[in-house]
PDB file of N, CA and C in Angstrom:
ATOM      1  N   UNK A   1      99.602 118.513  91.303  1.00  0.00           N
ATOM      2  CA  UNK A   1      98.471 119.315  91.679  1.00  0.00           C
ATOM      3  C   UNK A   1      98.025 118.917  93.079  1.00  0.00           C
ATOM      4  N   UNK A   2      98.096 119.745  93.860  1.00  0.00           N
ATOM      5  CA  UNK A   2      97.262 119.801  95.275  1.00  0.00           C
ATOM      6  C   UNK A   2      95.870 119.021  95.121  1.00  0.00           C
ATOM      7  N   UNK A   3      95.117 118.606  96.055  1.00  0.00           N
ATOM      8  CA  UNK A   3      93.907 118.183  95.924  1.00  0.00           C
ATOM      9  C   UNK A   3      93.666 118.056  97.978  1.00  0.00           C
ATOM     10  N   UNK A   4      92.251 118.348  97.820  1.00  0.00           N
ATOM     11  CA  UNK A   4      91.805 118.275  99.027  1.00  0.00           C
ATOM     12  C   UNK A   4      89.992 117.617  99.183  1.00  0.00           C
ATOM     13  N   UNK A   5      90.001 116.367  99.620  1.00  0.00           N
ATOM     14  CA  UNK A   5      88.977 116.090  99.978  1.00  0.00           C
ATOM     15  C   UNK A   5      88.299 116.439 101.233  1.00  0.00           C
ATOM     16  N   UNK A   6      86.723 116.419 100.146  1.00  0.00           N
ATOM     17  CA  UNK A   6      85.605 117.200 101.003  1.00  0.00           C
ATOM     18  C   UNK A   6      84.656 116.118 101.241  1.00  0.00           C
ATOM     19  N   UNK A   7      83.935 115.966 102.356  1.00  0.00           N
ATOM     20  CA  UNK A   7      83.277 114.682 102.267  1.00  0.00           C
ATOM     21  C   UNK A   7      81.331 115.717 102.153  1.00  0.00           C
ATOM     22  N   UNK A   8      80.568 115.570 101.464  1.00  0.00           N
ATOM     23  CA  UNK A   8      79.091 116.543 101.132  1.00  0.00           C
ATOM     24  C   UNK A   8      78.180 115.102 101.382  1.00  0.00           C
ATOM     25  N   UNK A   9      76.643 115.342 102.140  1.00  0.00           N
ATOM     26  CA  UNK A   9      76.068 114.642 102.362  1.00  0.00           C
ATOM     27  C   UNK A   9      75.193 115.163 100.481  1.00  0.00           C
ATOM     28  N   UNK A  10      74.520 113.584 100.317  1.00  0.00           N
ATOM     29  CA  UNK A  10      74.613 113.368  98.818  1.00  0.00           C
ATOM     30  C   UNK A  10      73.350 113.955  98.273  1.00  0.00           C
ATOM     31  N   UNK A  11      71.981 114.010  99.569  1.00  0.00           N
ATOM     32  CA  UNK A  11      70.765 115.220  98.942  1.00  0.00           C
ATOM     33  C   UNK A  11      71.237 116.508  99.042  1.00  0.00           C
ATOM     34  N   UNK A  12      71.768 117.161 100.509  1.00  0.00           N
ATOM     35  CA  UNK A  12      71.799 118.473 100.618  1.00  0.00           C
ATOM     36  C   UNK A  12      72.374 119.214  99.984  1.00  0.00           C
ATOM     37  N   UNK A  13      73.820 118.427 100.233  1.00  0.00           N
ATOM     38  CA  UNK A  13      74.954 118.983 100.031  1.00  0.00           C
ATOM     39  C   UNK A  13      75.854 119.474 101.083  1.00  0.00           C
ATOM     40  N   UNK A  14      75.242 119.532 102.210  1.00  0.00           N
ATOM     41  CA  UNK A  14      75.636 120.107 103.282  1.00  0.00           C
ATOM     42  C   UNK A  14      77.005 119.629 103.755  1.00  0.00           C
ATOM     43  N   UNK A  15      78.133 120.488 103.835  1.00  0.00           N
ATOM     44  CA  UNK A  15      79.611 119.289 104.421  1.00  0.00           C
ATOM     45  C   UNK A  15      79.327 118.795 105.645  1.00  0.00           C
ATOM     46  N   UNK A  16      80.027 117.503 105.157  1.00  0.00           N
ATOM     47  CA  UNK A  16      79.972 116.769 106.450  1.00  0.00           C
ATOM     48  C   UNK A  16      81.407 116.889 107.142  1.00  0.00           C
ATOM     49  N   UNK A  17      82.378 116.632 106.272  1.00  0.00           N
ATOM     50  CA  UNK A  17      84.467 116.534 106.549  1.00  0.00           C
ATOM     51  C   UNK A  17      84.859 117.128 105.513  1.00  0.00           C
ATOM     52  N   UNK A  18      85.713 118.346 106.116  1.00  0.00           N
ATOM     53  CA  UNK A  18      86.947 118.462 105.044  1.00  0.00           C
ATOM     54  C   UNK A  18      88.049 118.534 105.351  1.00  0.00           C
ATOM     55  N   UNK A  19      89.009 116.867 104.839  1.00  0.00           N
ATOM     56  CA  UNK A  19      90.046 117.283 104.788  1.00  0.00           C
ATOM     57  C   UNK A  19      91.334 117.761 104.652  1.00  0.00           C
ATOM     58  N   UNK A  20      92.337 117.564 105.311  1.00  0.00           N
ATOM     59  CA  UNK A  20      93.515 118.335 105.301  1.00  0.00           C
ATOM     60  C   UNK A  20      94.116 118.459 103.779  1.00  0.00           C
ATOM     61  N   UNK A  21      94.677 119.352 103.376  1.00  0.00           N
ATOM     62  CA  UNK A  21      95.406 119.298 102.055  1.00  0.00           C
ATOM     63  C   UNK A  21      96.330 118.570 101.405  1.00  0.00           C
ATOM     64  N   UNK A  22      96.011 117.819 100.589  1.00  0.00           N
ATOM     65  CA  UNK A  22      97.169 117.072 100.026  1.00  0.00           C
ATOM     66  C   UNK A  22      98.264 117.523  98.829  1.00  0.00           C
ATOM     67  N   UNK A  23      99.730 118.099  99.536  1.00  0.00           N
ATOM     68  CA  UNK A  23     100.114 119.041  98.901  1.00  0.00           C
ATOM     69  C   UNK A  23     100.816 117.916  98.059  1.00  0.00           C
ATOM     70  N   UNK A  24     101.221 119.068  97.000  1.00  0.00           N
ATOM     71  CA  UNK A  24     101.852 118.449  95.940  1.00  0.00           C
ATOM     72  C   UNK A  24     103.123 119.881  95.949  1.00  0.00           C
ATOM     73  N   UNK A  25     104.158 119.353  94.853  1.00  0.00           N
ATOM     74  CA  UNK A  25     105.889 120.448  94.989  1.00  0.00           C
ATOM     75  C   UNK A  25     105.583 121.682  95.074  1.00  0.00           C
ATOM     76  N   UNK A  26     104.493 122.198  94.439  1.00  0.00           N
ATOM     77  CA  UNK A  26     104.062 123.608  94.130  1.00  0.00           C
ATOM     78  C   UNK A  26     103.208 124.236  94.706  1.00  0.00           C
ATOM     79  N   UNK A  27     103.060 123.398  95.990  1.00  0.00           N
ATOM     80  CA  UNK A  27     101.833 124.177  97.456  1.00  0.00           C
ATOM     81  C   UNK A  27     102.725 124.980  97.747  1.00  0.00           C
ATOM     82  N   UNK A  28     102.024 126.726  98.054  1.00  0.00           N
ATOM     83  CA  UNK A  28     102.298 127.500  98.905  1.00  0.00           C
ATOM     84  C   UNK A  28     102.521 128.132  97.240  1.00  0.00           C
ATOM     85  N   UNK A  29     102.707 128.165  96.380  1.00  0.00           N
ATOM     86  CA  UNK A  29     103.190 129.073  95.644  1.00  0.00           C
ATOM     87  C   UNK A  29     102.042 129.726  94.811  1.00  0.00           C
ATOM     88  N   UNK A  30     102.552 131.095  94.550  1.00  0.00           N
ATOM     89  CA  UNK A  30     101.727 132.259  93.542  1.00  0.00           C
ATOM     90  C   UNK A  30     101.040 131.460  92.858  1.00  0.00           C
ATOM     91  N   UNK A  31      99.765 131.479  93.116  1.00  0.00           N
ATOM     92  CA  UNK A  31      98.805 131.134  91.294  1.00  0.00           C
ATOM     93  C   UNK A  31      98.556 129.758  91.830  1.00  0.00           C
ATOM     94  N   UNK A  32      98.814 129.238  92.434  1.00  0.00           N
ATOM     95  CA  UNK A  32      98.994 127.530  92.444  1.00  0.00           C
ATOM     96  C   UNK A  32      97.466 127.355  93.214  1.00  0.00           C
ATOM     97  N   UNK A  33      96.322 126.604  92.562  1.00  0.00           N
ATOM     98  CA  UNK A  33      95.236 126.158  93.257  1.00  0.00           C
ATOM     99  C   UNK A  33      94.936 125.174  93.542  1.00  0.00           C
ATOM    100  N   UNK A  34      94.378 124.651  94.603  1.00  0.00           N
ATOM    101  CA  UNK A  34      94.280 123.485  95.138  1.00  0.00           C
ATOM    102  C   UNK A  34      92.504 122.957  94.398  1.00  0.00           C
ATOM    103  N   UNK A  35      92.666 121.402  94.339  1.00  0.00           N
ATOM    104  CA  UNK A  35      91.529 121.547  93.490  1.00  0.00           C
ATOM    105  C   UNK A  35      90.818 120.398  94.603  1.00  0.00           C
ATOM    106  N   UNK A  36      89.590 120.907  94.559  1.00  0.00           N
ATOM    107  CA  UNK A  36      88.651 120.238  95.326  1.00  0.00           C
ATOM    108  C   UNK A  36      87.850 118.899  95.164  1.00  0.00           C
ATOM    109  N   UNK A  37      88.293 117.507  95.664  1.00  0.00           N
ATOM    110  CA  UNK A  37      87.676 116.715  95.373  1.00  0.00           C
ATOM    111  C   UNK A  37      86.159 116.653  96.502  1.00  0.00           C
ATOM    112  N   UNK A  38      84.902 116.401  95.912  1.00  0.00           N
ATOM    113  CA  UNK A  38      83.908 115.843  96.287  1.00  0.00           C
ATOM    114  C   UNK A  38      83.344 114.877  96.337  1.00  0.00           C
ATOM    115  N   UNK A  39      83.147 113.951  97.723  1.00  0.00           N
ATOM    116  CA  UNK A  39      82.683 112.613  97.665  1.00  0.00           C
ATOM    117  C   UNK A  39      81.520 112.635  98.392  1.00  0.00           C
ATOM    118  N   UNK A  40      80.198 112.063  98.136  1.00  0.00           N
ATOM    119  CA  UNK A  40      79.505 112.073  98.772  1.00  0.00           C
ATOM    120  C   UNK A  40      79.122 110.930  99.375  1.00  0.00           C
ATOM    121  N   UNK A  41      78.518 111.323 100.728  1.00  0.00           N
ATOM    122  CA  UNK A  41      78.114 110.446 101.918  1.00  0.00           C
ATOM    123  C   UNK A  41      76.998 110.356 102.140  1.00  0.00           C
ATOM    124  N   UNK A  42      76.731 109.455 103.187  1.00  0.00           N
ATOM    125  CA  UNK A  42      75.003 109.337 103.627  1.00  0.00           C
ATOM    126  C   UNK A  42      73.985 109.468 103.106  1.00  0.00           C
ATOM    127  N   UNK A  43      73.254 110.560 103.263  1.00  0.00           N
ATOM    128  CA  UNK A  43      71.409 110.689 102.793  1.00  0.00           C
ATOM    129  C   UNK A  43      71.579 112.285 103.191  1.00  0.00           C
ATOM    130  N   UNK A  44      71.185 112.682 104.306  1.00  0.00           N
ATOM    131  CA  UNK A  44      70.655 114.146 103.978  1.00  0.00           C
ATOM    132  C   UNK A  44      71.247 114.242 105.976  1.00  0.00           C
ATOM    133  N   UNK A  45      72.019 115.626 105.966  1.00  0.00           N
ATOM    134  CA  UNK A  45      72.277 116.215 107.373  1.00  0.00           C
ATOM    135  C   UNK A  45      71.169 116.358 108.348  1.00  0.00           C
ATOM    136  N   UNK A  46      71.545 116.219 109.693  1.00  0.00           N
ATOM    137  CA  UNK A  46      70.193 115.909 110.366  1.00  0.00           C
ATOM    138  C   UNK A  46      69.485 117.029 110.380  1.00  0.00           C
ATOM    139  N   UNK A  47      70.003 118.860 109.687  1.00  0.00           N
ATOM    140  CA  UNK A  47      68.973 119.759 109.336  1.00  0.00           C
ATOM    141  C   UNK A  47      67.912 119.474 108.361  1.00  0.00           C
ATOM    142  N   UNK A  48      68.455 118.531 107.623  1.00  0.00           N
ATOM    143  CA  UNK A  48      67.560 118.472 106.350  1.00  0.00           C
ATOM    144  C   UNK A  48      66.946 116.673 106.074  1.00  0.00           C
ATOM    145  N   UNK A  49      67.146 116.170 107.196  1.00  0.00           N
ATOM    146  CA  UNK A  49      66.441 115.051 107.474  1.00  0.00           C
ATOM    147  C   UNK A  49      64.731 115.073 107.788  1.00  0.00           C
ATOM    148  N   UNK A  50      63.626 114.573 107.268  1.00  0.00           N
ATOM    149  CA  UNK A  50      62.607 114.624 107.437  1.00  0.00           C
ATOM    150  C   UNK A  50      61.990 113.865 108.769  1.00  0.00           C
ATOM    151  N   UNK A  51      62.432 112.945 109.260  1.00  0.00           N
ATOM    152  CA  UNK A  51      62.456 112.516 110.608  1.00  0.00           C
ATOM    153  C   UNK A  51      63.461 112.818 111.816  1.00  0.00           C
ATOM    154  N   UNK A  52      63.092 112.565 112.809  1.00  0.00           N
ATOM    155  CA  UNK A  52      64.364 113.109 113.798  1.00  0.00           C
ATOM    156  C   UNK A  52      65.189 111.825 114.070  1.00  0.00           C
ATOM    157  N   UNK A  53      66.113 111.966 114.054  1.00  0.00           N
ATOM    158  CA  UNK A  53      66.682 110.769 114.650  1.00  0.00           C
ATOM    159  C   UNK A  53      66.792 110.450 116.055  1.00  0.00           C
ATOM    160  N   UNK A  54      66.552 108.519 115.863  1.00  0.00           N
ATOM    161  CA  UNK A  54      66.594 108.205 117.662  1.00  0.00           C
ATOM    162  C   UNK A  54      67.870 107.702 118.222  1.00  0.00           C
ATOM    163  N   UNK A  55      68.721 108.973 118.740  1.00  0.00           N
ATOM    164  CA  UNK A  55      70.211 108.768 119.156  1.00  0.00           C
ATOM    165  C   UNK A  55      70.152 107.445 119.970  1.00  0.00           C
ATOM    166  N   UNK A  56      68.840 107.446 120.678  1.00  0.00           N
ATOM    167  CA  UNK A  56      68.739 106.132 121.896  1.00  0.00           C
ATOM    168  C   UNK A  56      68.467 105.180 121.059  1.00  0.00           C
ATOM    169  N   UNK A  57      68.631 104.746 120.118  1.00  0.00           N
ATOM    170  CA  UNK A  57      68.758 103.078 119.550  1.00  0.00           C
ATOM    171  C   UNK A  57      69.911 103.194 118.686  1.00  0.00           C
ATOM    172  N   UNK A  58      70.398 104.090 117.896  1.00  0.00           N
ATOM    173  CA  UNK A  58      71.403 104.283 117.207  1.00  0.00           C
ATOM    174  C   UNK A  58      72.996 104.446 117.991  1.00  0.00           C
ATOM    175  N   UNK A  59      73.675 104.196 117.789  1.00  0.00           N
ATOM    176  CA  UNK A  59      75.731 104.489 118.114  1.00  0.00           C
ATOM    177  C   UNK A  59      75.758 105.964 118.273  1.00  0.00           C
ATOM    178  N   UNK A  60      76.431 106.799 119.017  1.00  0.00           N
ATOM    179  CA  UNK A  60      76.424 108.335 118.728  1.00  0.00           C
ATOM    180  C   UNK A  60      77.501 108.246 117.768  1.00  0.00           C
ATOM    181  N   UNK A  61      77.363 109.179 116.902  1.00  0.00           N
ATOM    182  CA  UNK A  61      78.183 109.338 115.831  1.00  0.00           C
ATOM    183  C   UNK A  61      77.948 108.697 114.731  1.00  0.00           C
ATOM    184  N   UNK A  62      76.945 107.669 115.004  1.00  0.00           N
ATOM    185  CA  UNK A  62      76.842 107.154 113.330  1.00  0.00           C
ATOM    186  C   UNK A  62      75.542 107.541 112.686  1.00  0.00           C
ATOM    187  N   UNK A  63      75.636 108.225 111.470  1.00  0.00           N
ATOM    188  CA  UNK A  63      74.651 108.909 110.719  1.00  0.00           C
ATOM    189  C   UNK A  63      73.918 107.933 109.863  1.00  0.00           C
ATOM    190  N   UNK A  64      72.876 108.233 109.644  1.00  0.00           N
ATOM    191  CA  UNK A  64      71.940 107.226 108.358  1.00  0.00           C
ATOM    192  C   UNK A  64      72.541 106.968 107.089  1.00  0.00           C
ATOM    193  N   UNK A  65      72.647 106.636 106.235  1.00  0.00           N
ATOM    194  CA  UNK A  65      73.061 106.277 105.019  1.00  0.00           C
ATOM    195  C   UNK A  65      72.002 106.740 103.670  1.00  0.00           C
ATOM    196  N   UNK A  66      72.435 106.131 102.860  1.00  0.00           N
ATOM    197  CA  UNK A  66      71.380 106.237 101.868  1.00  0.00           C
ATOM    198  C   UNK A  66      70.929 105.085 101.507  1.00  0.00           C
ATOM    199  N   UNK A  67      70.635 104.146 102.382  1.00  0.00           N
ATOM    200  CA  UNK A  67      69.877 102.775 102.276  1.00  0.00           C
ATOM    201  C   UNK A  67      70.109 101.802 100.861  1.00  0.00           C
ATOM    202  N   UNK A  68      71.603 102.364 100.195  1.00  0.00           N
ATOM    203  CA  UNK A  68      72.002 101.818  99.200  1.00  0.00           C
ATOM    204  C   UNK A  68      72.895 100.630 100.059  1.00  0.00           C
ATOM    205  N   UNK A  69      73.214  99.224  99.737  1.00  0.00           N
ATOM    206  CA  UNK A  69      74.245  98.710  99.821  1.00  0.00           C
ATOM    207  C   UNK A  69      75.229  98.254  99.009  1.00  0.00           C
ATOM    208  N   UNK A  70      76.243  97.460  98.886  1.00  0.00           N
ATOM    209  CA  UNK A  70      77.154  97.018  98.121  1.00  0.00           C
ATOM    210  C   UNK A  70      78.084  96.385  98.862  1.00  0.00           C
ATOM    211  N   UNK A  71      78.181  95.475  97.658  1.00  0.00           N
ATOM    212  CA  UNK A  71      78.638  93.814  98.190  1.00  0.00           C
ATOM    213  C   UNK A  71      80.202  93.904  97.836  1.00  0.00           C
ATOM    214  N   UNK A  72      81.097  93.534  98.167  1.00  0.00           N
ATOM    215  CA  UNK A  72      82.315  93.051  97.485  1.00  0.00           C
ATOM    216  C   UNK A  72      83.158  91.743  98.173  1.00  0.00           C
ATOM    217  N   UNK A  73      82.317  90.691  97.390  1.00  0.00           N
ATOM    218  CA  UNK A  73      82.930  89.729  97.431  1.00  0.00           C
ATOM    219  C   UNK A  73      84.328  89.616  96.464  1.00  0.00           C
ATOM    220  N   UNK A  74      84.714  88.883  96.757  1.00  0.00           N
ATOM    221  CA  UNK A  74      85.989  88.772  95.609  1.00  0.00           C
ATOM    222  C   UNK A  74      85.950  87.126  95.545  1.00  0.00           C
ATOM    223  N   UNK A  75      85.650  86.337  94.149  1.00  0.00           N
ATOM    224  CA  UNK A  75      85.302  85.358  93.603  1.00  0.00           C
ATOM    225  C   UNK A  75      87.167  85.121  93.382  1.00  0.00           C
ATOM    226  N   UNK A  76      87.923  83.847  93.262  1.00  0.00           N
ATOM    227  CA  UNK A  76      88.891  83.337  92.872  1.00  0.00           C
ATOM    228  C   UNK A  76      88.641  82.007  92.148  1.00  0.00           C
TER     229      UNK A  76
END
């Protein structure tokens, strides 16, 4: 089965990336559907952000998050 990831910011929904298709033997053929994976990113697109963002203290290109973190240590 085909599959193609979509990257959706995680309040709006709004896409952020979608990409390229990951074909499988039976891309291109009659009937054959590609099935859509959804992962979500960040917090909310800067349309639907409640503050503006300050490009001048921030990286260009890097968007807010959802102020969640996560650790992965790996214990041996």
């Amino acid at each position: 089965m085909c599959y193609q990831v979509v990257e959706r910011y995680s309040v709006c929904r709004c896409l952020y990336h979608r990409h390229a298709v990951d074909p499988c033997s039976a891309y291109g053929q009659r009937s054959h559907v590609v099935q859509e994976k959804t992962v979500l990113v960040g917090y909310a697109c800067p349309n639907h952000t409640s503050r503006p963002v300050a490009y001048g203290s921030q990286a260009v290109g890097v968007l807010p998050d959802s102020g969640y973190g996560s650790t992965s240590t790996l214990r041996r």
